[in-house]
Protein backbone atom coordinates (compact mmCIF):
# COMPACT_ATOMS: atom_id res chain seq x y z
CA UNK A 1 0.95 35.92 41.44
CA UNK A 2 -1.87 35.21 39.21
CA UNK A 3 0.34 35.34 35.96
CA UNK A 4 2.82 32.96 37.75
CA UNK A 5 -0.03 30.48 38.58
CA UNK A 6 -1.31 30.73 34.61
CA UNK A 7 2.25 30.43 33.47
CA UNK A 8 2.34 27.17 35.53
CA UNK A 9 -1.24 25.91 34.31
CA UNK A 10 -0.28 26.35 30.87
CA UNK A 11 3.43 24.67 31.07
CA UNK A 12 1.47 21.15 32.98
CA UNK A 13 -0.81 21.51 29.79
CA UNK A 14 1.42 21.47 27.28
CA UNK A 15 3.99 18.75 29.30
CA UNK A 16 0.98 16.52 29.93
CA UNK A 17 -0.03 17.15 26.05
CA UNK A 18 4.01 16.31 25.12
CA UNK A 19 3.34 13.19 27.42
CA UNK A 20 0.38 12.18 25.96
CA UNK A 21 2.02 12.33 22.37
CA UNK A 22 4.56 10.45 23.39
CA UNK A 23 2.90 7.77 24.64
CA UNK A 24 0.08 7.52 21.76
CA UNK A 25 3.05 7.11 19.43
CA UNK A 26 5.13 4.24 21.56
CA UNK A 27 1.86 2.38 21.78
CA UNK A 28 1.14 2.95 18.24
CA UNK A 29 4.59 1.49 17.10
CA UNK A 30 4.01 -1.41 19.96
CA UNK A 31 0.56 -2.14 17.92
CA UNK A 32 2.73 -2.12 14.68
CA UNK A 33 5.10 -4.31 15.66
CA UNK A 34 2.96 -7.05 17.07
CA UNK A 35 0.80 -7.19 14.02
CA UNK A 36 3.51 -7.03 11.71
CA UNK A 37 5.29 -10.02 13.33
CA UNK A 38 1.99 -11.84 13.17
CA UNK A 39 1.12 -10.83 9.58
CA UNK A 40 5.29 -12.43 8.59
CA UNK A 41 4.69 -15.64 11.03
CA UNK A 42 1.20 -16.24 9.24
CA UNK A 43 2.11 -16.10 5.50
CA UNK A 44 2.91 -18.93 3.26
CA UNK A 45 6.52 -19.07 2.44
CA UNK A 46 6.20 -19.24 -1.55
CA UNK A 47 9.95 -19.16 -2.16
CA UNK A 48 10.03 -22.59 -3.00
CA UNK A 49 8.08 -21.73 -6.45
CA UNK A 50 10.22 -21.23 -9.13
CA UNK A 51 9.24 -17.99 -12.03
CA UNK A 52 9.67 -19.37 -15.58
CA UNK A 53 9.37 -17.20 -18.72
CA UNK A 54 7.21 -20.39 -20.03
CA UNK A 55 4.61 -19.04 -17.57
CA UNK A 56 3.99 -16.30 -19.56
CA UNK A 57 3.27 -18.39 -22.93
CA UNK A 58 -0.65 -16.84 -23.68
CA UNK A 59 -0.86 -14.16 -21.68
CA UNK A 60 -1.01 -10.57 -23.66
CA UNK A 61 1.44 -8.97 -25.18
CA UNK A 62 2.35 -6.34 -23.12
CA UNK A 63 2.11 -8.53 -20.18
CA UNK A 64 4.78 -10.71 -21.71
CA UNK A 65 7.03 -8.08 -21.96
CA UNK A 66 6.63 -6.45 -18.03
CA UNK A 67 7.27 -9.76 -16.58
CA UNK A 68 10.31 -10.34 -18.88
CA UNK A 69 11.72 -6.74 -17.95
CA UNK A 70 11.20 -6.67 -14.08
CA UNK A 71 11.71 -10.66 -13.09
CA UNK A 72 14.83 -12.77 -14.53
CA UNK A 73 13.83 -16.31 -15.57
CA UNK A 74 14.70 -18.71 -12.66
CA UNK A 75 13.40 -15.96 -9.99
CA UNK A 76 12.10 -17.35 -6.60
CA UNK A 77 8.57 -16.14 -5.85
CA UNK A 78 9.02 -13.79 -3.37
CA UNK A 79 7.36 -14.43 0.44
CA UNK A 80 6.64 -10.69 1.47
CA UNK A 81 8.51 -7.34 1.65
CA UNK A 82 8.83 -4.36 4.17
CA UNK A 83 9.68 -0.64 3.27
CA UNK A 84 10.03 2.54 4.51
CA UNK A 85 8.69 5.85 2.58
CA UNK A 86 8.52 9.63 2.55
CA UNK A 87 6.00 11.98 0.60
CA UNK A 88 3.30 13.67 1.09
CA UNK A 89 -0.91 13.05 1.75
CA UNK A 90 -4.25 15.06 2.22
CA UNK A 91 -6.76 14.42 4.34
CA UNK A 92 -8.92 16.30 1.93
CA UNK A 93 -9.15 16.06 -1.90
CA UNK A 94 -9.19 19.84 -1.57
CA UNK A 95 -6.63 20.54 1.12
CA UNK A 96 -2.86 20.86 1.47
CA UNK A 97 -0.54 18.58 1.33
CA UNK A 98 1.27 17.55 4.65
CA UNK A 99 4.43 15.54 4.89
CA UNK A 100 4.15 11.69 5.70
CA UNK A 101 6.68 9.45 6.03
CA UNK A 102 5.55 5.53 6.47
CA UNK A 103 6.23 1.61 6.97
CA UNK A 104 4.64 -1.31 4.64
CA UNK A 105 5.00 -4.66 4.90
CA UNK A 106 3.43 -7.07 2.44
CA UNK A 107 2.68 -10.68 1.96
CA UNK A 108 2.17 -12.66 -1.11
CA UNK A 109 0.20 -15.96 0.66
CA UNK A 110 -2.73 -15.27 2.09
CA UNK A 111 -2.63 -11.51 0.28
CA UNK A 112 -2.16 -8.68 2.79
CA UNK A 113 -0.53 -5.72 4.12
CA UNK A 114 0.04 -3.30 6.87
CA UNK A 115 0.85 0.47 6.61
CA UNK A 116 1.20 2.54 8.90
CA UNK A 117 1.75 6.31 8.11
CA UNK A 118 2.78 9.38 10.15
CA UNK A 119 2.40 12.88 10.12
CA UNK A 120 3.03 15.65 12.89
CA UNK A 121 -1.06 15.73 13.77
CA UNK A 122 -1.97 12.00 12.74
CA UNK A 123 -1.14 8.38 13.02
CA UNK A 124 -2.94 6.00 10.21
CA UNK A 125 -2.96 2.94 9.80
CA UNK A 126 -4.22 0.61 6.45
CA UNK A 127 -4.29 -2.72 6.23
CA UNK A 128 -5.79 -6.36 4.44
CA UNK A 129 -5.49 -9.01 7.37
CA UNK A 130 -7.40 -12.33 7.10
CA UNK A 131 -9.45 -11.09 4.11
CA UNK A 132 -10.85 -7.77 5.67
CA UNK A 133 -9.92 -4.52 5.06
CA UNK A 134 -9.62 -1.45 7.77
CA UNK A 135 -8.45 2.18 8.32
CA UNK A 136 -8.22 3.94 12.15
CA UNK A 137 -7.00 7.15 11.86
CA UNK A 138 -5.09 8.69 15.67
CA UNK A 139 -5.31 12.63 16.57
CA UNK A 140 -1.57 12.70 17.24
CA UNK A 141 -1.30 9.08 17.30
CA UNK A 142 -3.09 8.92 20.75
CA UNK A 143 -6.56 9.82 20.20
CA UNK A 144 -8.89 7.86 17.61
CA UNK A 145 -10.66 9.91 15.52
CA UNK A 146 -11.54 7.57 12.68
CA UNK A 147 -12.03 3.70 12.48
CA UNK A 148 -13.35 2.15 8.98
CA UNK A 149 -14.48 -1.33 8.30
CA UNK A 150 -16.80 -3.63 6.50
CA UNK A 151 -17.08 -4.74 2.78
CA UNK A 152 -16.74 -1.51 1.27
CA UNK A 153 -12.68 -1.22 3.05
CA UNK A 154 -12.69 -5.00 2.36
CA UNK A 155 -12.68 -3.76 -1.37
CA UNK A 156 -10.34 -0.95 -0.99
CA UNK A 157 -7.76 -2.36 0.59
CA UNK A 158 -7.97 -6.02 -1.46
CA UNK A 159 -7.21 -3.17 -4.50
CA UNK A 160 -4.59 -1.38 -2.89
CA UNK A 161 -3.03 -4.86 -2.13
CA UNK A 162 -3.07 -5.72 -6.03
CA UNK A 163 -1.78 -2.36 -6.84
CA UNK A 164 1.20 -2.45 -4.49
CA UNK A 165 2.01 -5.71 -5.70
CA UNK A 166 4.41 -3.98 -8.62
CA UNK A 167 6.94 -4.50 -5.25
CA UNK A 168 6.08 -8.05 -5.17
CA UNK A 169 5.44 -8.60 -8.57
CA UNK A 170 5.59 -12.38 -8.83
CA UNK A 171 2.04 -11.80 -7.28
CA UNK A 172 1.33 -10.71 -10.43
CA UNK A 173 1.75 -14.43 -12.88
CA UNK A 174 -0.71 -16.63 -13.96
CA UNK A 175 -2.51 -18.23 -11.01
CA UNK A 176 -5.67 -19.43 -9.76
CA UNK A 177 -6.53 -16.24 -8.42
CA UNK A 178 -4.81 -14.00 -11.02
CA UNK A 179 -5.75 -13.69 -14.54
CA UNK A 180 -4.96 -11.31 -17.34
CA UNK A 181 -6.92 -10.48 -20.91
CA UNK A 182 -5.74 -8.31 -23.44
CA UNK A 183 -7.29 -5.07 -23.84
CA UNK A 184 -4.56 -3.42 -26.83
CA UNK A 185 -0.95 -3.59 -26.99
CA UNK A 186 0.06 -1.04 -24.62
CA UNK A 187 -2.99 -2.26 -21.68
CA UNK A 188 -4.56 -5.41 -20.01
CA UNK A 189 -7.29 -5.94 -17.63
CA UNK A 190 -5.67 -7.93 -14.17
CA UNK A 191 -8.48 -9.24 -12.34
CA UNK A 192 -8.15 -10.85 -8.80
CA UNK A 193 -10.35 -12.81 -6.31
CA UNK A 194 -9.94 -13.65 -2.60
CA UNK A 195 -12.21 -14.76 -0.02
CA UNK A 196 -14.91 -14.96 -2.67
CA UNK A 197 -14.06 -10.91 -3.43
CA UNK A 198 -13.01 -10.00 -7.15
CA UNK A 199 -10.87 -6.91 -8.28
CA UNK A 200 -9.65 -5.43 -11.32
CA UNK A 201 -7.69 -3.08 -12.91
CA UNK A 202 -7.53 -1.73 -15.97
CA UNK A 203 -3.04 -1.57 -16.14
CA UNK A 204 -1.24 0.68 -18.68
CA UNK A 205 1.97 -0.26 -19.30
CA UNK A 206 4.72 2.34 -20.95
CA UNK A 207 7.52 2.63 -23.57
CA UNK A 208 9.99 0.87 -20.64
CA UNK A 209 7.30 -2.54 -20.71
CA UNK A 210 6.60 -0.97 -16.71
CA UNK A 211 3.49 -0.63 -15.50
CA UNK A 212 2.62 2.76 -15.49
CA UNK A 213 -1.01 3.14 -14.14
CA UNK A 214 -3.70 1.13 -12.65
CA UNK A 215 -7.69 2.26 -13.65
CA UNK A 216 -10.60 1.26 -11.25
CA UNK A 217 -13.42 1.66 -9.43
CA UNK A 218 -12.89 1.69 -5.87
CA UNK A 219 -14.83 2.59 -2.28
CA UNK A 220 -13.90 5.84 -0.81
CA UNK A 221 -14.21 4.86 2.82
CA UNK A 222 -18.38 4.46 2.94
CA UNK A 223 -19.07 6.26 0.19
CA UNK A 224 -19.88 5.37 -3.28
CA UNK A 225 -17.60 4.27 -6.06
CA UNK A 226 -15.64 6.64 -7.48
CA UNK A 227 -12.78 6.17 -10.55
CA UNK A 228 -9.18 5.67 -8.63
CA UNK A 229 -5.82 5.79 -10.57
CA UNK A 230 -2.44 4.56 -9.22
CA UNK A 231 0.69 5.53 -11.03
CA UNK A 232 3.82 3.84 -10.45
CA UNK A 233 7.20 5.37 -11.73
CA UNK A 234 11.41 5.12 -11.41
CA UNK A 235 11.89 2.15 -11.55
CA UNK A 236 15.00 0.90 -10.42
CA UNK A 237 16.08 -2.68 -9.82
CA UNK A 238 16.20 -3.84 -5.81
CA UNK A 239 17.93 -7.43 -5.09
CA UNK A 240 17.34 -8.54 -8.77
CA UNK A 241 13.81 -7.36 -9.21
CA UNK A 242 12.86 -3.95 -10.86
CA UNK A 243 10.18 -1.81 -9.12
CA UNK A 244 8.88 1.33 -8.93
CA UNK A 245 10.14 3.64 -5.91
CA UNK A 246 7.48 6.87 -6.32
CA UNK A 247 3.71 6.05 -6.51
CA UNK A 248 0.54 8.38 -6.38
CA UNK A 249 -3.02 7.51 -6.12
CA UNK A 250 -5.44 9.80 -6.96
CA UNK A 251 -9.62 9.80 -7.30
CA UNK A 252 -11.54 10.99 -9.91
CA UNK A 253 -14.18 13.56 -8.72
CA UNK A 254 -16.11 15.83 -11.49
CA UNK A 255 -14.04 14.43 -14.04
CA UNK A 256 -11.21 15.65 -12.60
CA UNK A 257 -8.01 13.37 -11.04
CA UNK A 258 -7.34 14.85 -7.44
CA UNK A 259 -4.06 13.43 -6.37
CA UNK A 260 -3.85 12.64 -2.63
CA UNK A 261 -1.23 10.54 -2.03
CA UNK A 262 2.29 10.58 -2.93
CA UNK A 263 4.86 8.24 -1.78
CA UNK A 264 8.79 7.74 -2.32
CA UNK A 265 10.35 4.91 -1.28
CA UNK A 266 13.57 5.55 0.56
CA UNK A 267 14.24 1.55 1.38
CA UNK A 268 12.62 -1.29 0.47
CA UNK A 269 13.88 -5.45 1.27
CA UNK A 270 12.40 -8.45 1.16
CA UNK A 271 14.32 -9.90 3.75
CA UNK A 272 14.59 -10.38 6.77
CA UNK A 273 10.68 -10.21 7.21
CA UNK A 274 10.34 -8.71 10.85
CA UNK A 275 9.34 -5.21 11.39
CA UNK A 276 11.92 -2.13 11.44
């Protein structure tokens, strides 16, 4: 009798557990959703600008030749994008690797992005809304076990805006906000500034005029600055406009590069702008 009772404690645990997943995750994908739809209805729709190689009359060399190689002359800026990705992350610059799969969507005007990323213990979610930057973290997409804000995420995510923007890379030209010098003829220094916040990376372009890999110094979380590196690779072209579809960030700790995240994009659009 008394097994039969444990037996039946044990299965309402783990159904009201199941349950409890469940639900975290709906609500999670009902918070996506909204935001997303918000994040579309409030950007600028930049479509009407027109890309020009003229544009790029000044600008360094190896600049020049990215923006000639992954944007045809006559190319409508583009408004936003929204993808879909597999991988794999760590929580831990000295853990394993778990598999992730995720959703981004990205706007060019005012500059920022949602992501959302899942694996089978955690929800998280990264975004640059309105000029701030934040990351909540969900214990099985119900239960929050991390929420990060303030200037340091501000900076973060303003940088991991800019370095995403090799999928929206008329974000990348000559602006007001954007700027590019010439470091030597295989780099340049891209420096950004929003809400009265500047960025930079240092971008290395290879043999295939792509960007390659993005230098900084970034936030991680609350901490101090540490060196970050992106790297962007296979590049294939996506309705007239060549991009990478695997990218990696990775910090710099002891002089070492500790890879933690590694993404490959399995579909990627820039229309219709509504979630998936």
């Amino acid at each position: 009798m008394k097994k039969k009772a444990t037996w039946l404690l044990v299965s309402a645990a783990l159904a009201t557990s199941v349950a409890g997943i469940v639900l975290g995750r709906k609500a999670a994908a009902r918070r996506l959703r909204r935001d997303v739809e918000r994040l579309f209805a409030q950007s600028t729709d930049v479509s009407t600008r027109i890309y020009h190689e003229s544009q790029l009359e000044g600008l360094p060399a190896p600049v020049q030749r990215y923006f000639r190689h992954v944007l045809r002359d006559g190319q409508p800026y583009l408004r936003g994008l929204r993808l879909r990705h597999g991988g794999q992350f760590k929580t831990e610059l000295e853990g394993d690797w778990v598999d992730i799969k995720g959703e981004e969507y990205l706007v060019a005007d005012p500059p920022g992005f949602i992501w959302q990323g899942t694996t089978r213990q955690f929800i998280a979610r990264d975004e640059y809304v309105g000029g701030r930057g934040s990351l909540t973290v969900r214990l099985l997409g119900a239960v929050p076990i991390m929420r990060g804000a303030g200037p340091h995420y501000d900076q973060g995510e303003l940088l991991r805006w800019l370095g995403e923007s090799t999928w929206l890379p008329t974000n990348l030209l000559p602006s007001e906000r954007v700027s590019w010098a010439a470091v030597d003829d295989q780099s340049a220094r891209l420096t950004f500034t929003h809400e009265g916040q500047t960025v930079a990376y240092l971008v290395r372009f290879n043999e295939q005029n792509e960007i390659e890999q993005c230098e900084t110094q970034r936030y991680q979380g609350d901490q101090k600055l540490l060196p970050w590196i992106g790297r962007s690779a296979q590049y294939r072209e996506i309705q007239g406009v060549r991009v990478p579809t695997v990218l990696e960030g990775a910090w710099v700790a002891d002089g070492k590069r500790q890879p933690y995240a590694h993404f490959i994009v399995q579909e990627l659009s820039y229309g219709p702008l509504q979630p998936f």
